[in-house]
PDB file of N, CA and C in Angstrom:
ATOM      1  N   UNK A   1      -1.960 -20.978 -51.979  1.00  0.00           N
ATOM      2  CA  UNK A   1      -3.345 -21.314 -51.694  1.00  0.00           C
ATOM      3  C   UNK A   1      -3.928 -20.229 -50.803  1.00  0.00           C
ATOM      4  N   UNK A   2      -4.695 -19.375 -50.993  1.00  0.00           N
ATOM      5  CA  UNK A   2      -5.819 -18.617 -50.792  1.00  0.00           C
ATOM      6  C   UNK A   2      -6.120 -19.334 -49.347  1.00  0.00           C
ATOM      7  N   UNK A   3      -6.599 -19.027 -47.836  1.00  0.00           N
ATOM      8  CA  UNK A   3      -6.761 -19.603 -46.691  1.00  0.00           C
ATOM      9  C   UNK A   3      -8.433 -19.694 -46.880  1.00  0.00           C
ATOM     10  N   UNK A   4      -9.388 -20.409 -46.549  1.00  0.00           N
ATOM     11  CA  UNK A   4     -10.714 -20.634 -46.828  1.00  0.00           C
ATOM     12  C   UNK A   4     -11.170 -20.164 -46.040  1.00  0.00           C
ATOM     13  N   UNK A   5     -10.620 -20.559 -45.123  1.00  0.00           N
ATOM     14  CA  UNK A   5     -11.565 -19.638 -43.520  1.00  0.00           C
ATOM     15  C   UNK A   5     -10.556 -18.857 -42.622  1.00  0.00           C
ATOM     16  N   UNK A   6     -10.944 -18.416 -41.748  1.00  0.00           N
ATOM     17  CA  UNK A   6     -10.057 -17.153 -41.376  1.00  0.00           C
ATOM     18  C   UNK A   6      -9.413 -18.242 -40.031  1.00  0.00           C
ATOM     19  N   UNK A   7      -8.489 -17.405 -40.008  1.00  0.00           N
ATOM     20  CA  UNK A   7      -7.656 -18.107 -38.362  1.00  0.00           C
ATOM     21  C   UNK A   7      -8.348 -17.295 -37.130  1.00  0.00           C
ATOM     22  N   UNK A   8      -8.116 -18.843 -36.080  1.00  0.00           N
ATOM     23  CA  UNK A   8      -9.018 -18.110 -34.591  1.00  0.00           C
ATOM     24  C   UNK A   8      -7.697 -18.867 -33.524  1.00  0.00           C
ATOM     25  N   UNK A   9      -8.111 -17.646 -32.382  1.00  0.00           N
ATOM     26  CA  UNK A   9      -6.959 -18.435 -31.446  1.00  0.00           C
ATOM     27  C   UNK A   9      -8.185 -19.089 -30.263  1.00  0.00           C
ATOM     28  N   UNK A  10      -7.749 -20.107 -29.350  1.00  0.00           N
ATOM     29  CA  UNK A  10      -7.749 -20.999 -28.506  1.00  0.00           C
ATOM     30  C   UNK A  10      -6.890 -20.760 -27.336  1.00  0.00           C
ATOM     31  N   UNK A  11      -7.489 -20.527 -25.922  1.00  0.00           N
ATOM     32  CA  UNK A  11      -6.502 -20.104 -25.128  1.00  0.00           C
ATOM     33  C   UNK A  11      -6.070 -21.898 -24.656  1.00  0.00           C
ATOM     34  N   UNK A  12      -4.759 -22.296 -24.885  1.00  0.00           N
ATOM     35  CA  UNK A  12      -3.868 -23.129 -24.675  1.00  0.00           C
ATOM     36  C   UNK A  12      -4.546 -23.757 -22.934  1.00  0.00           C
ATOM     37  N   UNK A  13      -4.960 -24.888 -23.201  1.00  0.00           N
ATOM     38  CA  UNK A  13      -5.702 -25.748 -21.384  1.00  0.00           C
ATOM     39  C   UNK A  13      -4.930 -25.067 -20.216  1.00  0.00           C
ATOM     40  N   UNK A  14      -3.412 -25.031 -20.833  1.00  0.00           N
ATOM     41  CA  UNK A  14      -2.655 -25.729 -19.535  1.00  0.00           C
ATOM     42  C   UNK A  14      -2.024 -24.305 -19.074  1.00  0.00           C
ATOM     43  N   UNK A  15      -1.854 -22.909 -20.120  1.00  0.00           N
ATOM     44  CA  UNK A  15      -1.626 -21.789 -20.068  1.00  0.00           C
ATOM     45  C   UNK A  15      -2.186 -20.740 -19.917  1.00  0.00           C
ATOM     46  N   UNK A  16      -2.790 -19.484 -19.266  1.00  0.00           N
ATOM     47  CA  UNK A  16      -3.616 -18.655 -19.513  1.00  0.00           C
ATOM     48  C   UNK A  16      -3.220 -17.163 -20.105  1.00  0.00           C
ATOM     49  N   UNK A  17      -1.430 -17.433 -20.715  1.00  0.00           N
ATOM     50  CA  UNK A  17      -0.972 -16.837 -21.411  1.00  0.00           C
ATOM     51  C   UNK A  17      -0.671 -17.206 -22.598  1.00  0.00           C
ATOM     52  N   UNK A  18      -1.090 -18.116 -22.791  1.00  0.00           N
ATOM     53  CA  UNK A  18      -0.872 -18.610 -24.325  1.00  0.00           C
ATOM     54  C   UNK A  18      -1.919 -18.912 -25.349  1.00  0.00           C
ATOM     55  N   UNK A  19      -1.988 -18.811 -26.346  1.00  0.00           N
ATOM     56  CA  UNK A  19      -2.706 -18.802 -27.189  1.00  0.00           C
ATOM     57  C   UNK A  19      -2.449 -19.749 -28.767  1.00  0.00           C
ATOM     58  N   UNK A  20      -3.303 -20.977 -29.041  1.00  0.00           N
ATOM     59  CA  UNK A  20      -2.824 -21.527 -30.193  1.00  0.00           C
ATOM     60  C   UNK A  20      -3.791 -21.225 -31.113  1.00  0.00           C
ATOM     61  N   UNK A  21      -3.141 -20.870 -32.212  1.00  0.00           N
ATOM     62  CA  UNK A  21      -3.589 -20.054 -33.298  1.00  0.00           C
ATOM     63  C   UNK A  21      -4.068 -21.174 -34.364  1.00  0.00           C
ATOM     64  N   UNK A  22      -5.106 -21.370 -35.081  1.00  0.00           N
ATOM     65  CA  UNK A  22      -5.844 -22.604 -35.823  1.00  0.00           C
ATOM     66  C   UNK A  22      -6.249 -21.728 -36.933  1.00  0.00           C
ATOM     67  N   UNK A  23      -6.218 -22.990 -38.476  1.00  0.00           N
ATOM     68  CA  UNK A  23      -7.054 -22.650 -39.567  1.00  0.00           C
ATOM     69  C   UNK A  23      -7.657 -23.696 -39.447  1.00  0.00           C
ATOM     70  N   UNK A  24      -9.185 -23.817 -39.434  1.00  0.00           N
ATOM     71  CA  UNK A  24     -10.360 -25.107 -39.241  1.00  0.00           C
ATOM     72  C   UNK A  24      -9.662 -25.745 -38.079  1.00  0.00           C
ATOM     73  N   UNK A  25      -9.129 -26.769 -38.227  1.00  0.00           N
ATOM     74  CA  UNK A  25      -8.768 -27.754 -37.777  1.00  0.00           C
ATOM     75  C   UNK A  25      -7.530 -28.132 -37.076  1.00  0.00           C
ATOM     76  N   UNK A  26      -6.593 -27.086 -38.002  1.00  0.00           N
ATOM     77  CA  UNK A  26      -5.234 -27.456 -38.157  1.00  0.00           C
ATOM     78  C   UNK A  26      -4.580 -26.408 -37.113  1.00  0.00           C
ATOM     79  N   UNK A  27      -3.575 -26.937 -36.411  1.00  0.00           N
ATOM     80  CA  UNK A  27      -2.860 -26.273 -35.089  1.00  0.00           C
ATOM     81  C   UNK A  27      -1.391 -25.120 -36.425  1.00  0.00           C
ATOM     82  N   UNK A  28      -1.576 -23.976 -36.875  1.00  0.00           N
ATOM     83  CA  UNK A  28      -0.890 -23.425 -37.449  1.00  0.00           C
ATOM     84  C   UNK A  28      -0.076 -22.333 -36.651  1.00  0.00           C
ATOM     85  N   UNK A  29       0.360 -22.196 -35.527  1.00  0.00           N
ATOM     86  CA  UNK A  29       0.548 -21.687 -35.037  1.00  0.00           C
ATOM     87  C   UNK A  29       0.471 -21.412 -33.291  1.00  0.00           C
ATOM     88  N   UNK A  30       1.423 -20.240 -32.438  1.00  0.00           N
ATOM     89  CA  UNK A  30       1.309 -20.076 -31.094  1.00  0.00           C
ATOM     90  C   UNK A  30       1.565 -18.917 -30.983  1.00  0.00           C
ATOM     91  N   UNK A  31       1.191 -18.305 -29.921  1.00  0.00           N
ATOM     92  CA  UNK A  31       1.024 -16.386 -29.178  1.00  0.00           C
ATOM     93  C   UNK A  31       1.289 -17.114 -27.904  1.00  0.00           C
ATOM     94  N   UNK A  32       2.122 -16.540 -26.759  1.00  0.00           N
ATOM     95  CA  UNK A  32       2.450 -16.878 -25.871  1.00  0.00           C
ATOM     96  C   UNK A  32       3.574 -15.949 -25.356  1.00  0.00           C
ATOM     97  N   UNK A  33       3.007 -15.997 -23.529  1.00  0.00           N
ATOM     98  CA  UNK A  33       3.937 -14.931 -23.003  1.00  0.00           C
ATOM     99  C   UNK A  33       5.175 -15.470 -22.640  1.00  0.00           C
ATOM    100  N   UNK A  34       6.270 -15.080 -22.972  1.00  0.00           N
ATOM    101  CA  UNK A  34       7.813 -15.509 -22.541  1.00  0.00           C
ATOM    102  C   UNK A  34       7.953 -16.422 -21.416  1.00  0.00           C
ATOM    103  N   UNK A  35       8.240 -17.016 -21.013  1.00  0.00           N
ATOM    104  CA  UNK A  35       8.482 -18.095 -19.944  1.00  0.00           C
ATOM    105  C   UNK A  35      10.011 -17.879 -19.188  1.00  0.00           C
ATOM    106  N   UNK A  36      10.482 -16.916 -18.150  1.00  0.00           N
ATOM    107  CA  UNK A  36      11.657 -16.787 -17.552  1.00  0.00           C
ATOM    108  C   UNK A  36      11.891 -15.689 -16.873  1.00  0.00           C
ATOM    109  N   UNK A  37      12.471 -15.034 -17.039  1.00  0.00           N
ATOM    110  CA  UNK A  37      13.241 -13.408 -15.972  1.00  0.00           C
ATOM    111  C   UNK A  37      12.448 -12.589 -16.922  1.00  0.00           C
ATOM    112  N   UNK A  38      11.407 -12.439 -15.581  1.00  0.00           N
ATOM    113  CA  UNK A  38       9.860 -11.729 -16.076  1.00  0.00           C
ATOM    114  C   UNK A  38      10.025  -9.958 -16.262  1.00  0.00           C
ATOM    115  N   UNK A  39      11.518  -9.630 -15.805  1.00  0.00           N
ATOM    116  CA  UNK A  39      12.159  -8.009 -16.305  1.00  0.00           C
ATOM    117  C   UNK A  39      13.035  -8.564 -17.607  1.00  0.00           C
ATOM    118  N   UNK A  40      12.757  -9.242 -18.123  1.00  0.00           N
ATOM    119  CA  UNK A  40      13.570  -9.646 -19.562  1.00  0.00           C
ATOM    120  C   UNK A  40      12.182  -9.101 -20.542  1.00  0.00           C
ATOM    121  N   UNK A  41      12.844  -7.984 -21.528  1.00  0.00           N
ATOM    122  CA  UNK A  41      12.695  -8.086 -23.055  1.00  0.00           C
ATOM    123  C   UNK A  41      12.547  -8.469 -23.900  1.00  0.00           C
ATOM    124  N   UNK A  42      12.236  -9.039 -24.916  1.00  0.00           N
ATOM    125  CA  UNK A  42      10.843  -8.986 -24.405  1.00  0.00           C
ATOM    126  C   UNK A  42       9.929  -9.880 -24.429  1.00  0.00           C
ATOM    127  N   UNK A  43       8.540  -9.599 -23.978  1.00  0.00           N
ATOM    128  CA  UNK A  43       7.537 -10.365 -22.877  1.00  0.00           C
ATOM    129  C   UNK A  43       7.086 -11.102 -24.121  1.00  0.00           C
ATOM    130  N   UNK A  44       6.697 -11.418 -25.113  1.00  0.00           N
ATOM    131  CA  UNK A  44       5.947 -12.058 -26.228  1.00  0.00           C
ATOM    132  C   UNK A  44       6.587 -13.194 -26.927  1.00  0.00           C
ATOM    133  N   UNK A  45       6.485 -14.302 -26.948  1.00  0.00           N
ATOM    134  CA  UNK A  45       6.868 -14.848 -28.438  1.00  0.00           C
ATOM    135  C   UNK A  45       6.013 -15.436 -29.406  1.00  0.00           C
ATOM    136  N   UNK A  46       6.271 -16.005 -30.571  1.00  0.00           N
ATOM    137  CA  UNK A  46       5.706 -16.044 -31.718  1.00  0.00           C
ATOM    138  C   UNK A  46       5.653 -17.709 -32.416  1.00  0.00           C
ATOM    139  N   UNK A  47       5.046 -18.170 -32.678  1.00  0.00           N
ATOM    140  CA  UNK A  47       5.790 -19.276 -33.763  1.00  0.00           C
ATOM    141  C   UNK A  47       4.450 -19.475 -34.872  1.00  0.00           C
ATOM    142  N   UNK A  48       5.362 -19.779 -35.662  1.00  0.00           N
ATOM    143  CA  UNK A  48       3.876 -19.829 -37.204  1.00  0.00           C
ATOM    144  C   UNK A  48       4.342 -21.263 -37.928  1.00  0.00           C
ATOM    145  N   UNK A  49       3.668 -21.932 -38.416  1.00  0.00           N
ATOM    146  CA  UNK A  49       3.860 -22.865 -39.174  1.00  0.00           C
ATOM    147  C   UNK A  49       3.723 -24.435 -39.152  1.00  0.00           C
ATOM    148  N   UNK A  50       3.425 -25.134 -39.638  1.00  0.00           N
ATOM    149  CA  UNK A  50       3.135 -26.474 -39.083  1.00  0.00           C
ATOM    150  C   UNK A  50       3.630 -27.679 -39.961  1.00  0.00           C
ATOM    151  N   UNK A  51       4.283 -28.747 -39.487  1.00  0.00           N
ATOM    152  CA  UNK A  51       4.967 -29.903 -39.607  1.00  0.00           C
ATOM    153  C   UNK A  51       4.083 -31.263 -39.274  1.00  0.00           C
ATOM    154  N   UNK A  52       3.632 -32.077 -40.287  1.00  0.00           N
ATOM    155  CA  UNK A  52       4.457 -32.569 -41.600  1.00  0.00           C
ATOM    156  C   UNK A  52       3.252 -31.353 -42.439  1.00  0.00           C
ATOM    157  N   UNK A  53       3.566 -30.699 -43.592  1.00  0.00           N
ATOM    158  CA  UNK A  53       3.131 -29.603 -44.462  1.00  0.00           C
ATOM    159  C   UNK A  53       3.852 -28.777 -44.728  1.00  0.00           C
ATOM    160  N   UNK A  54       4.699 -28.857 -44.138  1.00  0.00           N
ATOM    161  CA  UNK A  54       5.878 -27.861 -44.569  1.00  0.00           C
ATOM    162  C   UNK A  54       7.570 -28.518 -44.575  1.00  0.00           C
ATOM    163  N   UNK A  55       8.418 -27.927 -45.495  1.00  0.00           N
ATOM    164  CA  UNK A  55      10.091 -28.038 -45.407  1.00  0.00           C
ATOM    165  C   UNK A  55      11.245 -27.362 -43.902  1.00  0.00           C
ATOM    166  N   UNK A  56      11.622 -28.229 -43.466  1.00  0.00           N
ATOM    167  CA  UNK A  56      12.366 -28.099 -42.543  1.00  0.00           C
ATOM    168  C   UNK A  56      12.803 -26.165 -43.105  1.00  0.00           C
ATOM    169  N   UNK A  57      12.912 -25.521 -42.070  1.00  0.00           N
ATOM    170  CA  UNK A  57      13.126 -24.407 -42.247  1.00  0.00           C
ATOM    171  C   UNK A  57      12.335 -23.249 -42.789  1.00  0.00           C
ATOM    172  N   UNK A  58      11.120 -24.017 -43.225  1.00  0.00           N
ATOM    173  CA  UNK A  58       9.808 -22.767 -43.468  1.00  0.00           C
ATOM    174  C   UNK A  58       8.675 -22.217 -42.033  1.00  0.00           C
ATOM    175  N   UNK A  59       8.769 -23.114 -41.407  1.00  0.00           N
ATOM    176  CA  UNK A  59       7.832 -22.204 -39.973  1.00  0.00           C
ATOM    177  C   UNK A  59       9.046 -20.632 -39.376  1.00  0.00           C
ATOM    178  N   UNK A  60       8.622 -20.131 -38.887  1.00  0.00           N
ATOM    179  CA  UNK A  60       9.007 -19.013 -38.782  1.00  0.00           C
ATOM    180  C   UNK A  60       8.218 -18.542 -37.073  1.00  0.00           C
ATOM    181  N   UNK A  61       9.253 -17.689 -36.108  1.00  0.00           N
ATOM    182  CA  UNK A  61       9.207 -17.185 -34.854  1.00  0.00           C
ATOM    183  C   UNK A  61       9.808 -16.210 -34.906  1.00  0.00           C
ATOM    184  N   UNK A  62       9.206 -15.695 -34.025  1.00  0.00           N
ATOM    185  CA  UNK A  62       9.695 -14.166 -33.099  1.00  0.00           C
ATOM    186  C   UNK A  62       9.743 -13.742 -32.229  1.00  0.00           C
ATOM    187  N   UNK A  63      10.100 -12.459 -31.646  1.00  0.00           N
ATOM    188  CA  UNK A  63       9.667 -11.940 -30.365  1.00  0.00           C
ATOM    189  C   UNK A  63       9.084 -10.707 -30.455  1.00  0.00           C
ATOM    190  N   UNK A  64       8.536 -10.034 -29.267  1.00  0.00           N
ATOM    191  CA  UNK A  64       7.959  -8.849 -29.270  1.00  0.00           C
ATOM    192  C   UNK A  64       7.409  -8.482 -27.993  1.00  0.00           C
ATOM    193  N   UNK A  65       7.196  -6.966 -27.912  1.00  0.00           N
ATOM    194  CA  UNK A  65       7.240  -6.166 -26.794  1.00  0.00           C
ATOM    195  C   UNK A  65       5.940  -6.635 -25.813  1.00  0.00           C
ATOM    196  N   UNK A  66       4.809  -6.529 -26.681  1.00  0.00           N
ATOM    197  CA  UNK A  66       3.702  -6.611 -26.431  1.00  0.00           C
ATOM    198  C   UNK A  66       2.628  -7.779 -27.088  1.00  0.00           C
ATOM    199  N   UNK A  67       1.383  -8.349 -26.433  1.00  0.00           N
ATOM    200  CA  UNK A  67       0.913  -9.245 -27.262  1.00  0.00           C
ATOM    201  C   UNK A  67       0.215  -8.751 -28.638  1.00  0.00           C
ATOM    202  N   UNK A  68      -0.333  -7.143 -29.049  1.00  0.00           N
ATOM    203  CA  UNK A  68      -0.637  -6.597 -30.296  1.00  0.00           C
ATOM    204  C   UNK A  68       0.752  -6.775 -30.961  1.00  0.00           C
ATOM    205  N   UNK A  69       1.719  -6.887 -30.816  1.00  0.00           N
ATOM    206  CA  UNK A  69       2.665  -6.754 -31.612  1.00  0.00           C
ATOM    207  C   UNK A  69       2.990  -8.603 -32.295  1.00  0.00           C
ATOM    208  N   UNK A  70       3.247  -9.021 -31.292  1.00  0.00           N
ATOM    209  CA  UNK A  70       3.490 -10.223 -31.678  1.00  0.00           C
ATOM    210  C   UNK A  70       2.301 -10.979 -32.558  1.00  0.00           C
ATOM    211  N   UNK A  71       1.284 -10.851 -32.574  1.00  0.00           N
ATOM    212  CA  UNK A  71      -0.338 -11.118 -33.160  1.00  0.00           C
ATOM    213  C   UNK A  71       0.402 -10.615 -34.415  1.00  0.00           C
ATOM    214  N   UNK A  72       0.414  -8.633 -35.039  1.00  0.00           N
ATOM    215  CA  UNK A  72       1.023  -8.493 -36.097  1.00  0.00           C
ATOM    216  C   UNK A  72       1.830  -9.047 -36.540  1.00  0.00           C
ATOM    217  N   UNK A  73       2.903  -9.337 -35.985  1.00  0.00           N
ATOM    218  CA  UNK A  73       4.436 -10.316 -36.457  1.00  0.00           C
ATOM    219  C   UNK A  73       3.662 -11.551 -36.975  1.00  0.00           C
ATOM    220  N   UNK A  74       2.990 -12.764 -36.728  1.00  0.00           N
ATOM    221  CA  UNK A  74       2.356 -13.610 -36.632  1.00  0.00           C
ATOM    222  C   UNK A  74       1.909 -13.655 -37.791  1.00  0.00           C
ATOM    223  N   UNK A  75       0.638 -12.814 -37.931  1.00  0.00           N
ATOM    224  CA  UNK A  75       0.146 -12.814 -39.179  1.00  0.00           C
ATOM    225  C   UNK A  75       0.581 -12.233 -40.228  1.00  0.00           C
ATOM    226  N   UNK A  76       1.571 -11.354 -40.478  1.00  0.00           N
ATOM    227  CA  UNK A  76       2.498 -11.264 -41.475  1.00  0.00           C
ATOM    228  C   UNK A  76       3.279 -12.234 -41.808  1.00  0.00           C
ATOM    229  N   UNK A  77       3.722 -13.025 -40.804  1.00  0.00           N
ATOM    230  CA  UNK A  77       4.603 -14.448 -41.188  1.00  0.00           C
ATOM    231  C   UNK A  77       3.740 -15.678 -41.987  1.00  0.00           C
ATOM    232  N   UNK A  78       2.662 -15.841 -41.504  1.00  0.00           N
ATOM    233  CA  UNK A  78       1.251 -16.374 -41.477  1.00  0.00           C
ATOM    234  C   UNK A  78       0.717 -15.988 -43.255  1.00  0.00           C
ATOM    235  N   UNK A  79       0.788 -14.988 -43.369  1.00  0.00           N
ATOM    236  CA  UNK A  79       0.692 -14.568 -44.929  1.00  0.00           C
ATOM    237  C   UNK A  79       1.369 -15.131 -45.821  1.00  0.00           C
ATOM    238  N   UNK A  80       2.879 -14.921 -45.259  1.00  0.00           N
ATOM    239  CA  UNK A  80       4.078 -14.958 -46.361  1.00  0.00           C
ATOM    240  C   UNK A  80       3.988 -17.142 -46.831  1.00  0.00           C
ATOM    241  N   UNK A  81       4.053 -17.616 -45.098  1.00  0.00           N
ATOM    242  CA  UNK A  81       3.429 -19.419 -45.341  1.00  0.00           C
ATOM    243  C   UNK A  81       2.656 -19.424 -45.953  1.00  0.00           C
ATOM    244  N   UNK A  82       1.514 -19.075 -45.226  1.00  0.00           N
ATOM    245  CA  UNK A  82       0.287 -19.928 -46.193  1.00  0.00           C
ATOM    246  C   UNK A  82       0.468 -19.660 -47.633  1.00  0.00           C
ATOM    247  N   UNK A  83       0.800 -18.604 -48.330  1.00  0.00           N
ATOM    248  CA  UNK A  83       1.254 -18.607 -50.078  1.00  0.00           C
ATOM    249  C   UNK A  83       1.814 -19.868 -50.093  1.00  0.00           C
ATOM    250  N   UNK A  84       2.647 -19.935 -49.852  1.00  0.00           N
ATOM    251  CA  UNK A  84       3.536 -20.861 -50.271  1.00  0.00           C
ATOM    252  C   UNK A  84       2.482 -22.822 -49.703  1.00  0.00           C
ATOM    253  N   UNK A  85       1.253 -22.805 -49.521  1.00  0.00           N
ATOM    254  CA  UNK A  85       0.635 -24.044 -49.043  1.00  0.00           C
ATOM    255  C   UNK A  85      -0.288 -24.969 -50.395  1.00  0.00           C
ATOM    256  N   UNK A  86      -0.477 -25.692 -50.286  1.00  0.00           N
ATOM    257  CA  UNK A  86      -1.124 -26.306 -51.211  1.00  0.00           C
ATOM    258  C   UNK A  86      -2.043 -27.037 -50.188  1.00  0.00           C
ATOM    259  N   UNK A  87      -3.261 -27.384 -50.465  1.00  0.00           N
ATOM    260  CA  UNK A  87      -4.149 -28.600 -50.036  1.00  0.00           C
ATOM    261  C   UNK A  87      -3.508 -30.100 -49.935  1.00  0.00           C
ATOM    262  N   UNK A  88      -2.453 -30.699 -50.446  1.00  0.00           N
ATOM    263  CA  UNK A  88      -1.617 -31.260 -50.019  1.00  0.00           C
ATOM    264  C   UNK A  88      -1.095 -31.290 -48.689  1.00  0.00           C
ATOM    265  N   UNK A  89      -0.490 -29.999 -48.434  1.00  0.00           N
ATOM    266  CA  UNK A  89       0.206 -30.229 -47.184  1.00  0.00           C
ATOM    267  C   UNK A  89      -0.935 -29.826 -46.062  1.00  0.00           C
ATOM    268  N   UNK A  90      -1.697 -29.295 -46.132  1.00  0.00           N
ATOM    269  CA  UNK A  90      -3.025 -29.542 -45.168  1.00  0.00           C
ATOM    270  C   UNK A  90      -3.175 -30.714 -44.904  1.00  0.00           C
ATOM    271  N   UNK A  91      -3.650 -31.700 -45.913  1.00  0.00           N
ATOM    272  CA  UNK A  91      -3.849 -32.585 -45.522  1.00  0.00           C
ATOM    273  C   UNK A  91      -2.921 -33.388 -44.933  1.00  0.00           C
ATOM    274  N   UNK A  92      -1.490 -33.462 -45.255  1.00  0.00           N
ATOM    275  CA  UNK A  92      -0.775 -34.092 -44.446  1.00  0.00           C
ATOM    276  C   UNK A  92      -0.352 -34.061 -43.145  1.00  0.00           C
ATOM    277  N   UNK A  93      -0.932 -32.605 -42.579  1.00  0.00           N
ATOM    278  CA  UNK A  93      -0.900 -32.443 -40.839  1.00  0.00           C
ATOM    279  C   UNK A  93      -1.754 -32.962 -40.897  1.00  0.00           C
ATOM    280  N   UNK A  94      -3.145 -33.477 -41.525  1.00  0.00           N
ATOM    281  CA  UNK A  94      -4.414 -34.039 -40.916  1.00  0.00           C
ATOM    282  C   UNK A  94      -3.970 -35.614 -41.115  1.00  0.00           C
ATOM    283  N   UNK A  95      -3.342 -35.995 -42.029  1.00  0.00           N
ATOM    284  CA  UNK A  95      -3.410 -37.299 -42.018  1.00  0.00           C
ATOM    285  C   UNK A  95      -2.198 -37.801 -40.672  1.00  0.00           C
ATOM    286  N   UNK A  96      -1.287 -36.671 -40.738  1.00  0.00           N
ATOM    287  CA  UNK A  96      -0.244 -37.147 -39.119  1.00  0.00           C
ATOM    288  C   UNK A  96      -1.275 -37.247 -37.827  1.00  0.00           C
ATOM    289  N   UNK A  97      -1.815 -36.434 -38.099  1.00  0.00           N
ATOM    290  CA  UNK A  97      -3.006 -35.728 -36.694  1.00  0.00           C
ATOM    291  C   UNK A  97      -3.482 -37.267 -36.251  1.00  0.00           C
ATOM    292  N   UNK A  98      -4.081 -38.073 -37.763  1.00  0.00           N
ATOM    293  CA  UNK A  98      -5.283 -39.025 -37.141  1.00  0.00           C
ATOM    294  C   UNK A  98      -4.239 -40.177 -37.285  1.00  0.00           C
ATOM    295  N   UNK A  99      -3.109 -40.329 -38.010  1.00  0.00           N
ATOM    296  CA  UNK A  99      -2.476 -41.600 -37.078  1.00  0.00           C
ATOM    297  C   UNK A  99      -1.801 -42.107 -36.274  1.00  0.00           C
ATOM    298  N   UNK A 100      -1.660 -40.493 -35.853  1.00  0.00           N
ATOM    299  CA  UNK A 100      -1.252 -40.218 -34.157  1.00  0.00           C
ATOM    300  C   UNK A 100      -1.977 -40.995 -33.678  1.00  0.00           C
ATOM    301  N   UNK A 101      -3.407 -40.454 -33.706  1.00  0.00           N
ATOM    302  CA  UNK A 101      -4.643 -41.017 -32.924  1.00  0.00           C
ATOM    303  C   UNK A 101      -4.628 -42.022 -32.944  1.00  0.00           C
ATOM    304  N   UNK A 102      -4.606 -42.856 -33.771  1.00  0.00           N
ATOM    305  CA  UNK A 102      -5.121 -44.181 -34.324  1.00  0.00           C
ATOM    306  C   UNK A 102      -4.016 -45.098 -33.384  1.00  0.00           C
ATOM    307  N   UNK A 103      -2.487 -45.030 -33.931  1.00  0.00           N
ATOM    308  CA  UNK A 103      -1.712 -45.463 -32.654  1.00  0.00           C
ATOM    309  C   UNK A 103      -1.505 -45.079 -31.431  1.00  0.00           C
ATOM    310  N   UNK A 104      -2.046 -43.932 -30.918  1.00  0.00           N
ATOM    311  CA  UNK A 104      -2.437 -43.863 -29.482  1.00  0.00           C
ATOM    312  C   UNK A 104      -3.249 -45.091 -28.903  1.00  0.00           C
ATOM    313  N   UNK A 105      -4.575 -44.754 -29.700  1.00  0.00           N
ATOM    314  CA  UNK A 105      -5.294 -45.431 -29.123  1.00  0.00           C
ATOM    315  C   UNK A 105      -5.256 -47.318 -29.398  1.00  0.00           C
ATOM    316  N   UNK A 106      -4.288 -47.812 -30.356  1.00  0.00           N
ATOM    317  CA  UNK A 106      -3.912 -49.027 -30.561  1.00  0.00           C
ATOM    318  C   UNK A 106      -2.857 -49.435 -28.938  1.00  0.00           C
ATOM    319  N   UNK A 107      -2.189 -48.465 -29.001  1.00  0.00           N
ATOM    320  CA  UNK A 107      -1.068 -48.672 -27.325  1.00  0.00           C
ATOM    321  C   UNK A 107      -1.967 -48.708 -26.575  1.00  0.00           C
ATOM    322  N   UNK A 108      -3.118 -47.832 -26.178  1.00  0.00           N
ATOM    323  CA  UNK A 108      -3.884 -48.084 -25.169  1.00  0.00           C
ATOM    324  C   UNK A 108      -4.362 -49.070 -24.922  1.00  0.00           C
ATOM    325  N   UNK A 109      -4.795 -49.428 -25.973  1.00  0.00           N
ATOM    326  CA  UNK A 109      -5.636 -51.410 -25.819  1.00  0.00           C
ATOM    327  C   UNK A 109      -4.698 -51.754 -25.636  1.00  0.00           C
ATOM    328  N   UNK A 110      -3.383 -51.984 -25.491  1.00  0.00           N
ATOM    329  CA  UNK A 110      -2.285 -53.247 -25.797  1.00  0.00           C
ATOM    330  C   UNK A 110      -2.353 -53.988 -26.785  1.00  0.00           C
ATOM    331  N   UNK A 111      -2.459 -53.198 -27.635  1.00  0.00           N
ATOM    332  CA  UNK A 111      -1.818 -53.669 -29.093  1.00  0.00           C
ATOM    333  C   UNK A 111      -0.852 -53.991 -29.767  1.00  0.00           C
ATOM    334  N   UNK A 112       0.047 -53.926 -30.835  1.00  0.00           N
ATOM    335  CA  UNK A 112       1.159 -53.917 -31.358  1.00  0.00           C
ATOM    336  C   UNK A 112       0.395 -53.346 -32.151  1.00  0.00           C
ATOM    337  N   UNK A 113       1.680 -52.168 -32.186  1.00  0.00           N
ATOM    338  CA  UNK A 113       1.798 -51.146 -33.161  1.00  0.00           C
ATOM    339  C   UNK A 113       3.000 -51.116 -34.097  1.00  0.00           C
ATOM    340  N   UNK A 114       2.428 -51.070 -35.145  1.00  0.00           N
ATOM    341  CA  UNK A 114       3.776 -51.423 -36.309  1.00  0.00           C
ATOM    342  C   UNK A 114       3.724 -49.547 -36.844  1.00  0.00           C
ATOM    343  N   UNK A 115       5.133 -49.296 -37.281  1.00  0.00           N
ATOM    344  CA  UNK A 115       5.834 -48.081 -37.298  1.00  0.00           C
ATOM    345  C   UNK A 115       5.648 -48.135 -38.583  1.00  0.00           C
ATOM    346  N   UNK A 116       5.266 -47.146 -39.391  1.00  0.00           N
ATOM    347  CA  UNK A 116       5.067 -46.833 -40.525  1.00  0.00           C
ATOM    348  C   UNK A 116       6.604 -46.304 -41.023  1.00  0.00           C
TER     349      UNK A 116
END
């Protein structure tokens, strides 16, 4: 499937090194600076891909020197997925997305929530 609209990143609330990478709607991805022994090699990591829409073992990560590098890594990985996507599995991160929501906000009232 051909991507309809282009991907944009979002600098992450809680990080001001991180970055989550979106098509429309959908959370497809992260750019983010390493988290540990800040003279460790290297400073970047990567992750592409999104669950439920994809088979255990198709998202794809990396590392890299710099944040231009890891962005490239990204969207080359980002290429090779999305081929392989159908409008199907879009929609099925959207349909996880909203009944997340939906039982969030059922626990919040004090509801009973029945497990799909």
């Amino acid at each position: 499937m051909t991507d309809p609209l282009p991907l944009t990143r979002r600098r992450d609330p809680d990080r001001t090194d991180c970055w989550q990478i979106y098509l429309a709607d959908i959370h497809v991805g992260t750019i983010a600076r390493s988290i540990g022994n800040p003279n460790a090699a290297p400073q970047w990591q990567w992750q592409c891909g999104f669950y439920p829409g994809s088979r255990p073992g198709e998202q794809r990560g990396g590392t890299a020197a710099t944040f231009d590098q890891a962005r490239a890594d990204f969207e080359l990985a980002w290429r090779a997925f999305s081929a392989r996507r159908t409008g199907a599995d879009y929609q099925a991160w959207r349909d996880q997305r909203d009944w997340t929501a939906r039982k969030y906000g059922l626990i919040d009232r004090g509801e009973n929530v029945q497990v799909r």
